[in-house]
PDB file of N, CA and C in Angstrom:
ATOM      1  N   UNK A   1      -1.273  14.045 -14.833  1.00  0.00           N
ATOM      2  CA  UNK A   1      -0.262  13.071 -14.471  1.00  0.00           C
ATOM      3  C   UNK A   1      -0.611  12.525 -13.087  1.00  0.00           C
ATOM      4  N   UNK A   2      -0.132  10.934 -13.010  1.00  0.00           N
ATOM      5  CA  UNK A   2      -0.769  10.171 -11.615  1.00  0.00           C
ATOM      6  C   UNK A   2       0.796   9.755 -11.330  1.00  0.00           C
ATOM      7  N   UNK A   3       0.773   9.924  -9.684  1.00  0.00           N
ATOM      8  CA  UNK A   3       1.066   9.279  -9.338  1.00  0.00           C
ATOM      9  C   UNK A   3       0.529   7.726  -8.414  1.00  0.00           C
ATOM     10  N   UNK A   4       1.414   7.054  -7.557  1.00  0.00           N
ATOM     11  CA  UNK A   4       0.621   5.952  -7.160  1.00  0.00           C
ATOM     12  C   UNK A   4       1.267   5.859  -5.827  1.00  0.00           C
ATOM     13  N   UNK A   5       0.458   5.296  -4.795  1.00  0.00           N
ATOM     14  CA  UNK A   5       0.646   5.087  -3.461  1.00  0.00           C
ATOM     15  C   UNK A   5       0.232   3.619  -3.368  1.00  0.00           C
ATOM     16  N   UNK A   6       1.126   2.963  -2.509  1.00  0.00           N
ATOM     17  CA  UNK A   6       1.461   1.599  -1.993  1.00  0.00           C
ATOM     18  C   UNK A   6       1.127   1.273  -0.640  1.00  0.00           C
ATOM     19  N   UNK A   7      -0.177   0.805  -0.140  1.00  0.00           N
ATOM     20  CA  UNK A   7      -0.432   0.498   1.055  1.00  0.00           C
ATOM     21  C   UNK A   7      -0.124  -0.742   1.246  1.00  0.00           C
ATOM     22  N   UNK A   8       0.317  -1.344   2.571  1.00  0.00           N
ATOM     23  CA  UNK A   8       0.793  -2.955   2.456  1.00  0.00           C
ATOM     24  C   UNK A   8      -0.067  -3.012   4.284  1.00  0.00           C
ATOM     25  N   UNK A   9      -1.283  -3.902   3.907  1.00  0.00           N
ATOM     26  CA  UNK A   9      -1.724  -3.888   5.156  1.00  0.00           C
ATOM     27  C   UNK A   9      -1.278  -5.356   6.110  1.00  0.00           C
ATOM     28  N   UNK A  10      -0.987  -5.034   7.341  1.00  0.00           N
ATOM     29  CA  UNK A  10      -0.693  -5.995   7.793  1.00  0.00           C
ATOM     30  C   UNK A  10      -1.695  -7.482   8.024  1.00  0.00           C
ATOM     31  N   UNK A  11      -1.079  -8.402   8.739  1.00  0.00           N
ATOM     32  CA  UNK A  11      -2.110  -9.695   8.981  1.00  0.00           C
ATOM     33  C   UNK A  11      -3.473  -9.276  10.033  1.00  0.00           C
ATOM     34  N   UNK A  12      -4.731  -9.445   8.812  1.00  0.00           N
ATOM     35  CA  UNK A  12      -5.607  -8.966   9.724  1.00  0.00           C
ATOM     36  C   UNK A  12      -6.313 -10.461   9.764  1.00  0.00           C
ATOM     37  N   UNK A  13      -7.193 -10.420  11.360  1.00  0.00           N
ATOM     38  CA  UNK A  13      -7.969 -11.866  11.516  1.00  0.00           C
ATOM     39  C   UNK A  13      -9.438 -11.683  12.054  1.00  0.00           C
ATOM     40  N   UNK A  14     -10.392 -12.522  11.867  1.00  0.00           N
ATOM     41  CA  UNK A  14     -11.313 -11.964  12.303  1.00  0.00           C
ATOM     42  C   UNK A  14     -11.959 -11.848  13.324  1.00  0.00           C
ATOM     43  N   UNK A  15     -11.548 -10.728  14.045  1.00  0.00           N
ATOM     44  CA  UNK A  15     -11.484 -10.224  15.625  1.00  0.00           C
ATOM     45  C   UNK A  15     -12.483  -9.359  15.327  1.00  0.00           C
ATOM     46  N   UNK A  16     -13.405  -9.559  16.427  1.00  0.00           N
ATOM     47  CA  UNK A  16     -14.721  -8.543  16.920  1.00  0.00           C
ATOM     48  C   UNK A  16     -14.214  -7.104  17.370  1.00  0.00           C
ATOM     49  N   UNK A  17     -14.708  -6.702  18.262  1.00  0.00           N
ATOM     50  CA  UNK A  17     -14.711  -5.148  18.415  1.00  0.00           C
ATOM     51  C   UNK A  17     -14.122  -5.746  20.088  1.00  0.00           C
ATOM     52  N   UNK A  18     -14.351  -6.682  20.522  1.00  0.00           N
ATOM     53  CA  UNK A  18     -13.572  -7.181  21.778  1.00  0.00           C
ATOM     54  C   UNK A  18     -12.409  -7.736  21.550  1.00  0.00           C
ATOM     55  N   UNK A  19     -11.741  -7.627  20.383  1.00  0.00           N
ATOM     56  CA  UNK A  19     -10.318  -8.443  19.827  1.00  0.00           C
ATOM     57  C   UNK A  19     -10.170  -9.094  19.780  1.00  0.00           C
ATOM     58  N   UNK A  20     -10.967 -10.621  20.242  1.00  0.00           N
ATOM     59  CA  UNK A  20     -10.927 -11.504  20.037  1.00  0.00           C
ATOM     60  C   UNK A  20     -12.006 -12.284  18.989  1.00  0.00           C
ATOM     61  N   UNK A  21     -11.203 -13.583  18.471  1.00  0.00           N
ATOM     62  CA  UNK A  21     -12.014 -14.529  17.191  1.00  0.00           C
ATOM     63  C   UNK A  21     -13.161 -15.124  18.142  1.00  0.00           C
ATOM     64  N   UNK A  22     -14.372 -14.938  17.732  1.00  0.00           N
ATOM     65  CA  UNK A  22     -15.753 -15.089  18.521  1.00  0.00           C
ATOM     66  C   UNK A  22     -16.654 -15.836  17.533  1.00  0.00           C
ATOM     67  N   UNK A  23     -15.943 -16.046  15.999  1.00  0.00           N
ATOM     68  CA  UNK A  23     -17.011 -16.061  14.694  1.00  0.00           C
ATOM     69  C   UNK A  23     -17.308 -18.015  15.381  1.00  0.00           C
ATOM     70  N   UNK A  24     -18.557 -18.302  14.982  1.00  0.00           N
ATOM     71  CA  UNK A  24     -19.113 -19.304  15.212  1.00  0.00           C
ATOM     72  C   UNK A  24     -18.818 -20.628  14.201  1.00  0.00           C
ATOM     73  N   UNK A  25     -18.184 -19.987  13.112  1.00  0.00           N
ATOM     74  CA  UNK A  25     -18.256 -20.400  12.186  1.00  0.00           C
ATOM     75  C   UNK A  25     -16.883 -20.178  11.274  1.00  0.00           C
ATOM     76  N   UNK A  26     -15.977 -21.095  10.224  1.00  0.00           N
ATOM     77  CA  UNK A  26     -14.995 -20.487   9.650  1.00  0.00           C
ATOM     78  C   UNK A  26     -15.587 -19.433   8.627  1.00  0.00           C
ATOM     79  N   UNK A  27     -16.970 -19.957   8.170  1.00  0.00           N
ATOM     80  CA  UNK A  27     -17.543 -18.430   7.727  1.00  0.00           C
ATOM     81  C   UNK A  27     -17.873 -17.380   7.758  1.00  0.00           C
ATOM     82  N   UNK A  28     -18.217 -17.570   8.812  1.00  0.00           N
ATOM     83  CA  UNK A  28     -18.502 -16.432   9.752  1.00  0.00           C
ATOM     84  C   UNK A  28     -17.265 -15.573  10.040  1.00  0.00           C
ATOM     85  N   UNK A  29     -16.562 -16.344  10.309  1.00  0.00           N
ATOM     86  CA  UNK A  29     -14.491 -15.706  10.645  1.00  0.00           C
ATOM     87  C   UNK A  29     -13.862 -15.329   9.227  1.00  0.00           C
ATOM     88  N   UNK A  30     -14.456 -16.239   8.021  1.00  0.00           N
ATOM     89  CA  UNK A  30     -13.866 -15.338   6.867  1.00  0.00           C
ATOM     90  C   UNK A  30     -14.168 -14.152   7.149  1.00  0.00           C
ATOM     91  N   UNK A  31     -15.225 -13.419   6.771  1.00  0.00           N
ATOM     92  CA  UNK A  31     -16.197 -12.505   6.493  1.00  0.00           C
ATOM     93  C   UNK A  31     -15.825 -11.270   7.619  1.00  0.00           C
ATOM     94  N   UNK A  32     -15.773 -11.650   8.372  1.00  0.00           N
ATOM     95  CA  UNK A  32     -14.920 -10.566   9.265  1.00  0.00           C
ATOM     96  C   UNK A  32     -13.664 -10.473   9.156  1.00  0.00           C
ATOM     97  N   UNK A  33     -12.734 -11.246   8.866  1.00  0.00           N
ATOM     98  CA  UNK A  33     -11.428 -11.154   8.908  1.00  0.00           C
ATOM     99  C   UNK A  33     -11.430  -9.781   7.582  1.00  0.00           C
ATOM    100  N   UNK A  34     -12.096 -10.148   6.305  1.00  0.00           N
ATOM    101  CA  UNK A  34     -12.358  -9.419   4.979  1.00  0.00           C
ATOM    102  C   UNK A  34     -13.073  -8.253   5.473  1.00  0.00           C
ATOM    103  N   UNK A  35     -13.767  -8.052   6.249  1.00  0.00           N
ATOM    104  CA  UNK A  35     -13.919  -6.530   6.621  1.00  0.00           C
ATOM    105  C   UNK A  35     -13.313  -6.058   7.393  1.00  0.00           C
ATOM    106  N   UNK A  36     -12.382  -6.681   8.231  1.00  0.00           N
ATOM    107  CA  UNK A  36     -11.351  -5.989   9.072  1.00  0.00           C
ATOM    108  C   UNK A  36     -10.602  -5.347   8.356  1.00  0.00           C
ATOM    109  N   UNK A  37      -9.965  -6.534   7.143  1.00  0.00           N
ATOM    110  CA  UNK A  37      -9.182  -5.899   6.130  1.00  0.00           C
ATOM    111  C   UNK A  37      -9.810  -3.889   5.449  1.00  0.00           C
ATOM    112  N   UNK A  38     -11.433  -4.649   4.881  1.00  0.00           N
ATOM    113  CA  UNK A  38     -11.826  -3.787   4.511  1.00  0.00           C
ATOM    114  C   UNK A  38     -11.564  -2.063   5.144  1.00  0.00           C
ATOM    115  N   UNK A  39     -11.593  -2.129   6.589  1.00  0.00           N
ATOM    116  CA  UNK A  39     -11.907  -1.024   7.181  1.00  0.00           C
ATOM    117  C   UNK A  39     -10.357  -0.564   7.249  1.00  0.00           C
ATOM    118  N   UNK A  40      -9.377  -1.289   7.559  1.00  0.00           N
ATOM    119  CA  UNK A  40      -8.048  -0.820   7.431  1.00  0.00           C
ATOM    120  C   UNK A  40      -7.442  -0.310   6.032  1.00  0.00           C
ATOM    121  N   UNK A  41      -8.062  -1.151   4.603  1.00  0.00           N
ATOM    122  CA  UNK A  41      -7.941  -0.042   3.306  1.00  0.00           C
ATOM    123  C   UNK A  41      -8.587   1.178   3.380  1.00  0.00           C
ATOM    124  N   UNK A  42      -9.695   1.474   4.152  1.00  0.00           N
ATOM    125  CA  UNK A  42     -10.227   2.465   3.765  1.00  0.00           C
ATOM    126  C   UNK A  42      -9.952   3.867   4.461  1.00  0.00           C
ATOM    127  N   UNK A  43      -9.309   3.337   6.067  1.00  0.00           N
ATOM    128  CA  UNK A  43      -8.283   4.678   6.505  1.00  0.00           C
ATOM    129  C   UNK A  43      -7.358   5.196   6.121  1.00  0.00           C
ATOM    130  N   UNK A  44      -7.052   4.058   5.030  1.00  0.00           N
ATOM    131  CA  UNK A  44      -5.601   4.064   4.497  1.00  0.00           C
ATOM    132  C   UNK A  44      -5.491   5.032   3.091  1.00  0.00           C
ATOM    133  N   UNK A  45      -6.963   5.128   2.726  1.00  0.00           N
ATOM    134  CA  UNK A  45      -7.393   5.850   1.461  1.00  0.00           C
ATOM    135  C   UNK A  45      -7.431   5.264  -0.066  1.00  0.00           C
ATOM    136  N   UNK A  46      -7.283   3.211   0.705  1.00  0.00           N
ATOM    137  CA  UNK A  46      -7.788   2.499  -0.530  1.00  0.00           C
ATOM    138  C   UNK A  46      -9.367   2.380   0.123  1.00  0.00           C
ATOM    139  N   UNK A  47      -9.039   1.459  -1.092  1.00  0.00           N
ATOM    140  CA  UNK A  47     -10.452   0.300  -0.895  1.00  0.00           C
ATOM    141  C   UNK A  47      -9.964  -1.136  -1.765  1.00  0.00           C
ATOM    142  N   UNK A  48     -10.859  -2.229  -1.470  1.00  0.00           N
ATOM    143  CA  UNK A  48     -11.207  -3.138  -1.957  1.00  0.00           C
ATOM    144  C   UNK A  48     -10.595  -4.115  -3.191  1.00  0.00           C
ATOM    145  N   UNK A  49     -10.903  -2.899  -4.299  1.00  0.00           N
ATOM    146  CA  UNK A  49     -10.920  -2.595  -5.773  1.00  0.00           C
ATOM    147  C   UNK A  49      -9.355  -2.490  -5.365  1.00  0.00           C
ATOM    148  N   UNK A  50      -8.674  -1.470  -4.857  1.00  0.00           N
ATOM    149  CA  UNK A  50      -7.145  -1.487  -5.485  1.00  0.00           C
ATOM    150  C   UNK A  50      -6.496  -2.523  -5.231  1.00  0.00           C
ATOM    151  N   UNK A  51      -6.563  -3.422  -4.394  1.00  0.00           N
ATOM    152  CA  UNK A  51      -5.476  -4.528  -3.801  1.00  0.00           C
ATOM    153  C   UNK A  51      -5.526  -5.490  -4.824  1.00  0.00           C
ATOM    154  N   UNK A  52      -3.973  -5.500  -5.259  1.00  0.00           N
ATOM    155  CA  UNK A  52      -3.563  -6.158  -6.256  1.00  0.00           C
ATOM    156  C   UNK A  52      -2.615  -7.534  -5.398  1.00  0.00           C
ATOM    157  N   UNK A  53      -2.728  -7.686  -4.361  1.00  0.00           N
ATOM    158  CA  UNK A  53      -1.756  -8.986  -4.025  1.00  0.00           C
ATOM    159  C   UNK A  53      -2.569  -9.275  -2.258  1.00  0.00           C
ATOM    160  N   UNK A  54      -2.727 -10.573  -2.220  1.00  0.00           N
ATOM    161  CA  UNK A  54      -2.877 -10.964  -0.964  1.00  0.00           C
ATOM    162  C   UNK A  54      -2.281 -11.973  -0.592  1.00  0.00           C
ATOM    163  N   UNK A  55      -1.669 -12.420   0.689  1.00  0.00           N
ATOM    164  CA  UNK A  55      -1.950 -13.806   0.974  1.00  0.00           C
ATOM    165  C   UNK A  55      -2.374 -14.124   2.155  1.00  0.00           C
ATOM    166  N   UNK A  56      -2.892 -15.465   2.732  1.00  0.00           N
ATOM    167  CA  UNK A  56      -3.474 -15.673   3.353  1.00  0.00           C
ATOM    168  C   UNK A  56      -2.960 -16.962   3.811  1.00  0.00           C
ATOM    169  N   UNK A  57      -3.070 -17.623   5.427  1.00  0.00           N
ATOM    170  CA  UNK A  57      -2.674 -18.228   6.123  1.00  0.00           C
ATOM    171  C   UNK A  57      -3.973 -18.859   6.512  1.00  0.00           C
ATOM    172  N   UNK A  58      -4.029 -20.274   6.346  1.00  0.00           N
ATOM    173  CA  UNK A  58      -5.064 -21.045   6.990  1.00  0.00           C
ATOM    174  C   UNK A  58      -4.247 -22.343   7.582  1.00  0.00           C
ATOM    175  N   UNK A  59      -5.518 -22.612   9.029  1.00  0.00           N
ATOM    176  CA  UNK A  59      -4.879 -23.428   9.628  1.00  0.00           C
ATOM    177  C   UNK A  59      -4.798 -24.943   9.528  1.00  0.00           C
ATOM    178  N   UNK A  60      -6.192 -24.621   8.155  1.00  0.00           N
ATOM    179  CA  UNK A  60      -7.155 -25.900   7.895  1.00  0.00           C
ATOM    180  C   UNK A  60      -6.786 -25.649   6.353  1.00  0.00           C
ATOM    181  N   UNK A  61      -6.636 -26.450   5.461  1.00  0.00           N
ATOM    182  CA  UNK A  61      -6.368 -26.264   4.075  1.00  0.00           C
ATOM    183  C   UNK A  61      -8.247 -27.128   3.784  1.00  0.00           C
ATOM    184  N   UNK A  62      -8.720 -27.446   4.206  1.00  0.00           N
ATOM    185  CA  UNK A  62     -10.126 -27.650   3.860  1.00  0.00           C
ATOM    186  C   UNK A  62     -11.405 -26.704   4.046  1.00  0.00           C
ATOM    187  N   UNK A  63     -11.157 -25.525   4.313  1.00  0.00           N
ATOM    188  CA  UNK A  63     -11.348 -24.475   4.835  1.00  0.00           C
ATOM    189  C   UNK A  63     -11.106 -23.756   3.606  1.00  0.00           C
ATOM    190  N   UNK A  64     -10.381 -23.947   2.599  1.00  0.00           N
ATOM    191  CA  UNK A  64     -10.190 -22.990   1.775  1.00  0.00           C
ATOM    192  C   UNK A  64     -11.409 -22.766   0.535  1.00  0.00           C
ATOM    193  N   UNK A  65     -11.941 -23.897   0.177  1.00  0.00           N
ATOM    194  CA  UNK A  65     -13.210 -23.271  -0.526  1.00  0.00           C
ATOM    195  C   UNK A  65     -14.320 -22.245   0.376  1.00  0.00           C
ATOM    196  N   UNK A  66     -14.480 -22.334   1.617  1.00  0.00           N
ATOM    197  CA  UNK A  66     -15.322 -21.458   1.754  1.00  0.00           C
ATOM    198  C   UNK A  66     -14.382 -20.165   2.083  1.00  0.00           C
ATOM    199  N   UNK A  67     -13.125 -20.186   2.149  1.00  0.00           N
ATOM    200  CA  UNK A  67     -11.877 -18.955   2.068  1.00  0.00           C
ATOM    201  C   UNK A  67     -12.265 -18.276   0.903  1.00  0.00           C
ATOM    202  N   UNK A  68     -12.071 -19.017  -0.029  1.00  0.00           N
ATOM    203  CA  UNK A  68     -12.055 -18.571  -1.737  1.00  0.00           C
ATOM    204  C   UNK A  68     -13.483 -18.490  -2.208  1.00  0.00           C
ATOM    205  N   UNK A  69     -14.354 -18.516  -1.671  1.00  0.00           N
ATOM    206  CA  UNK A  69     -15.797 -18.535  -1.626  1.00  0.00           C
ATOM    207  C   UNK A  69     -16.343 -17.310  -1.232  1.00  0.00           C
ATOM    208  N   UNK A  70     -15.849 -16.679   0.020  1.00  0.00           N
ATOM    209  CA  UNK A  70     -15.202 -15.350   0.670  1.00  0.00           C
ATOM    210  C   UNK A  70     -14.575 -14.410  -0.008  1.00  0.00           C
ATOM    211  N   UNK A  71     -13.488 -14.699  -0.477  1.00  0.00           N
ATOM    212  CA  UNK A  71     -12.458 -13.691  -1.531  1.00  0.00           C
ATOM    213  C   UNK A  71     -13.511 -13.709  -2.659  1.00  0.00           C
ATOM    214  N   UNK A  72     -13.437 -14.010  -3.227  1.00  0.00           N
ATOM    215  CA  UNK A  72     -14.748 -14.004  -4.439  1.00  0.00           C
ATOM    216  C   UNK A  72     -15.557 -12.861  -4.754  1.00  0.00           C
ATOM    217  N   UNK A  73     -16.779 -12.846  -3.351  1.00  0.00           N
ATOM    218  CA  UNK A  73     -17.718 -11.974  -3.038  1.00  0.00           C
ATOM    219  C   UNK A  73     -16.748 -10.627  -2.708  1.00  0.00           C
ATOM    220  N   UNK A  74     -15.534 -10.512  -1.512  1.00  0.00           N
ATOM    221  CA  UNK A  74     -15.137  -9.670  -1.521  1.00  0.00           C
ATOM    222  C   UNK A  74     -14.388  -8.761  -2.648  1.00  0.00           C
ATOM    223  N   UNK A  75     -14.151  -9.246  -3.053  1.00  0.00           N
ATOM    224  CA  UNK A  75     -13.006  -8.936  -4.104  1.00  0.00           C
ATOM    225  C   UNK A  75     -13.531  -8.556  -5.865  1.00  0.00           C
ATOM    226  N   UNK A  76     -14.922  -8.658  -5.819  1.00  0.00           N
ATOM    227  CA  UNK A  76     -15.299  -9.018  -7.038  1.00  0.00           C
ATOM    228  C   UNK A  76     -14.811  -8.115  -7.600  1.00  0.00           C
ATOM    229  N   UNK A  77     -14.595  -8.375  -9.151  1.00  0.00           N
ATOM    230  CA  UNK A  77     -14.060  -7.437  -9.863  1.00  0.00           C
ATOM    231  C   UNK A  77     -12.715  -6.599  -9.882  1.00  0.00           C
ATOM    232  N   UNK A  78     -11.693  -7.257  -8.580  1.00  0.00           N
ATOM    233  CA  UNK A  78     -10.399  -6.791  -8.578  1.00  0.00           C
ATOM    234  C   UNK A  78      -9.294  -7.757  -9.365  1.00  0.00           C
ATOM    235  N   UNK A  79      -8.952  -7.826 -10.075  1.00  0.00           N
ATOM    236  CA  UNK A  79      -7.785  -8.381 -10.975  1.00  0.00           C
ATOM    237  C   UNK A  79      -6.443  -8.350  -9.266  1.00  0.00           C
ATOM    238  N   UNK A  80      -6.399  -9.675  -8.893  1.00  0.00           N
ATOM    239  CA  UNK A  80      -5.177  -9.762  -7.665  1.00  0.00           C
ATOM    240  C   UNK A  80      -4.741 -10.532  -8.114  1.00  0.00           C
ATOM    241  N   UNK A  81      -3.754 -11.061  -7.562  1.00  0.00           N
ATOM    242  CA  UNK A  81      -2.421 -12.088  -7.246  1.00  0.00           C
ATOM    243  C   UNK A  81      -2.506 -12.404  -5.677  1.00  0.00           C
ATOM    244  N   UNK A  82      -2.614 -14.153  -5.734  1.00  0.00           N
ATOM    245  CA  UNK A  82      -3.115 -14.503  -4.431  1.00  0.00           C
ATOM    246  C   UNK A  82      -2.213 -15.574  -4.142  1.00  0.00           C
ATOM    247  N   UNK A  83      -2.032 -15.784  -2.937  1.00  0.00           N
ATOM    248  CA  UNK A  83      -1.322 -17.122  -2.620  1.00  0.00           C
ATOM    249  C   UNK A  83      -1.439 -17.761  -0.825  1.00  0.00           C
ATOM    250  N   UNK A  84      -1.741 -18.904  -1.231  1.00  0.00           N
ATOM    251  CA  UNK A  84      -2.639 -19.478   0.330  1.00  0.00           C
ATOM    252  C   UNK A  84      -1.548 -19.968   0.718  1.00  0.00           C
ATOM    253  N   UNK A  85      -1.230 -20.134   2.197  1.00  0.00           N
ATOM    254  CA  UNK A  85      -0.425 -21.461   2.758  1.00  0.00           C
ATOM    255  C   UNK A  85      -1.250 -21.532   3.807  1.00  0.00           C
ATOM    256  N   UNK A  86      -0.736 -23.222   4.341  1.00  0.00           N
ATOM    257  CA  UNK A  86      -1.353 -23.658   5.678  1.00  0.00           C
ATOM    258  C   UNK A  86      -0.022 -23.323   6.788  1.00  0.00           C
ATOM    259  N   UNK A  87      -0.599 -23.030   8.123  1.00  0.00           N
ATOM    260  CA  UNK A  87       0.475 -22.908   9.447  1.00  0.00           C
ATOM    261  C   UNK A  87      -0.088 -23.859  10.295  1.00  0.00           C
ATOM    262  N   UNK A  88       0.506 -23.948  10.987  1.00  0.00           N
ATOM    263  CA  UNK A  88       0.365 -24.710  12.001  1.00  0.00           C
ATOM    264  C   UNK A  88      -0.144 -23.753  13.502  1.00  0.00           C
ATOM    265  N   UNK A  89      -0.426 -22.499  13.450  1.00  0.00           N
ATOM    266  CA  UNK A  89      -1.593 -21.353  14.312  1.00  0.00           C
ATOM    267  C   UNK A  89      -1.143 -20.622  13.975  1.00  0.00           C
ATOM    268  N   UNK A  90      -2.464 -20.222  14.485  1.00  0.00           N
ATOM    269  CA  UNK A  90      -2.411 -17.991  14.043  1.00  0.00           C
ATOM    270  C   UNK A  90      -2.213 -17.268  15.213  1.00  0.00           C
ATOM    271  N   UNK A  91      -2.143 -16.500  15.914  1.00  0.00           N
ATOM    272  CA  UNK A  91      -2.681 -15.344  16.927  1.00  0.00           C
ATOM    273  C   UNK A  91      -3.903 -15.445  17.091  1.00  0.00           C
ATOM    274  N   UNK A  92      -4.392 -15.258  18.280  1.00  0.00           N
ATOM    275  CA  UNK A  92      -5.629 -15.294  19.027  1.00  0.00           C
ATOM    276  C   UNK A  92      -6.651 -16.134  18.515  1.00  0.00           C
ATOM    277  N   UNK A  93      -6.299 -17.752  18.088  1.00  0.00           N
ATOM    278  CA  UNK A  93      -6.540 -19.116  18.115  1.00  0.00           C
ATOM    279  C   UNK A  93      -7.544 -18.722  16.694  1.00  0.00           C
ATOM    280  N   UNK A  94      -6.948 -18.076  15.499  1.00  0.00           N
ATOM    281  CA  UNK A  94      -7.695 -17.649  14.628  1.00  0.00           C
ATOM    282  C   UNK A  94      -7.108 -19.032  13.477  1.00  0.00           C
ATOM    283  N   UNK A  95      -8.468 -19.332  12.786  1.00  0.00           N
ATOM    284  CA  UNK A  95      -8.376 -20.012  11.410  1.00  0.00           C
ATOM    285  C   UNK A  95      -7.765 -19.124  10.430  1.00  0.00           C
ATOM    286  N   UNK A  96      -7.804 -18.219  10.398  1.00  0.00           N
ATOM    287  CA  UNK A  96      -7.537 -17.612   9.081  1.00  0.00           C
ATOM    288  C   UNK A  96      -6.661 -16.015   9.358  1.00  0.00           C
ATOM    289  N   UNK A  97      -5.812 -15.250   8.432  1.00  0.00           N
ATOM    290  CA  UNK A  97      -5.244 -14.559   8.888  1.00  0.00           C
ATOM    291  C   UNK A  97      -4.773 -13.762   7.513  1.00  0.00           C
ATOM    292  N   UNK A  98      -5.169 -12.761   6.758  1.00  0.00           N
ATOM    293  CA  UNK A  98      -4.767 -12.326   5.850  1.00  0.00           C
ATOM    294  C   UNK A  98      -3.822 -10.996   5.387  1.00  0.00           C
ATOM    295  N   UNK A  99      -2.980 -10.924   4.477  1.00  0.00           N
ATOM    296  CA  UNK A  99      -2.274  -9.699   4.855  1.00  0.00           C
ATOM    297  C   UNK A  99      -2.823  -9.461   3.152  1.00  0.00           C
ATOM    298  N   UNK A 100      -2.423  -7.920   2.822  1.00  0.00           N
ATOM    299  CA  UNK A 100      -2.550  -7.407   1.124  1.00  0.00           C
ATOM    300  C   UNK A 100      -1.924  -6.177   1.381  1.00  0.00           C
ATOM    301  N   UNK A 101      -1.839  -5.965  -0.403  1.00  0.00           N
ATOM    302  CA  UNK A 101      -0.877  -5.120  -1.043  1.00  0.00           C
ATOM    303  C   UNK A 101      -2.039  -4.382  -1.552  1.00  0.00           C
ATOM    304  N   UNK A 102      -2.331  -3.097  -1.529  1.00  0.00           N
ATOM    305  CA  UNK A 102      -2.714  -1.966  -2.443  1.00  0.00           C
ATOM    306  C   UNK A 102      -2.514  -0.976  -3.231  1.00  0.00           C
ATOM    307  N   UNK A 103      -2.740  -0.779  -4.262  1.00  0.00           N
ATOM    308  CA  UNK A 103      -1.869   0.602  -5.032  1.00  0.00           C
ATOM    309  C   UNK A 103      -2.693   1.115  -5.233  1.00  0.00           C
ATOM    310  N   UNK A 104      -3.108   2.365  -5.248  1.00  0.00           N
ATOM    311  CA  UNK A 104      -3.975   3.770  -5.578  1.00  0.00           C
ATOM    312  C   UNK A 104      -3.468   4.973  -6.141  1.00  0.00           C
ATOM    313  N   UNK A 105      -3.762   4.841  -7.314  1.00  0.00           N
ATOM    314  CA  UNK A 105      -3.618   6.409  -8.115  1.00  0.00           C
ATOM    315  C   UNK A 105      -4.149   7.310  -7.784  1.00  0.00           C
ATOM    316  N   UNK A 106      -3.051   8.301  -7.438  1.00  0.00           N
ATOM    317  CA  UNK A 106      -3.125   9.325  -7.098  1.00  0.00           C
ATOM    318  C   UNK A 106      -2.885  10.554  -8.029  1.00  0.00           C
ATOM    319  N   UNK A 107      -4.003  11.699  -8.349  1.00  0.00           N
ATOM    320  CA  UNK A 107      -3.671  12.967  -9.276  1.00  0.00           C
ATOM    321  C   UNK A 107      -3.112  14.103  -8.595  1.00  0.00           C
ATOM    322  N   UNK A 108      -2.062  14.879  -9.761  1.00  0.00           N
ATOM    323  CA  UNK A 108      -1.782  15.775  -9.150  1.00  0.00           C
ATOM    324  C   UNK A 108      -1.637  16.882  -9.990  1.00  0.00           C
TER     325      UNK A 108
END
């Protein structure tokens, strides 16, 4: 018998190891923002694979194919529920800003 655990990670952006958005590029700033995420599922005792819901905040709605271009590669093979909006800024002058939902089965 499983049970299941619910991680809900907060808005992560893609901040260097100096905290601040440094990416050269909005691609470059996807791609970190998605491993920021990454590294916060994985203390958490997900990963990747479990996150069944995201959404994501862009500041640029033209920006979003290489967003979803990003999610793609990251995400491959996870069955999610996604939903984009545009803001008008993020925190620490970031394009992009994502939060997700994870569930992980747990045995006992």
């Amino acid at each position: 018998m499983g049970d299941y655990t619910t991680t809900h990670v907060s808005g992560q952006v893609g901040n260097d190891a100096s905290d601040k958005v440094t990416a050269k590029s909005f691609e470059e700033e996807a791609a970190l923002c998605l491993a920021n995420m990454a590294k916060v599922l994985e203390r958490s005792g997900a990963g990747i694979l479990d996150v069944v819901r995201i959404t994501a905040y862009l500041t640029d709605l033209a920006d979003y194919p290489v967003y979803s271009k990003a999610c793609g590669v990251a995400f491959a093979g996870a069955a999610l529920a996604s939903a984009t909006m545009q803001v008008s800024g993020l925190l620490a002058n970031a394009k992009l800003e994502i939060d997700a939902v994870a569930v992980v089965k747990t045995w006992r």
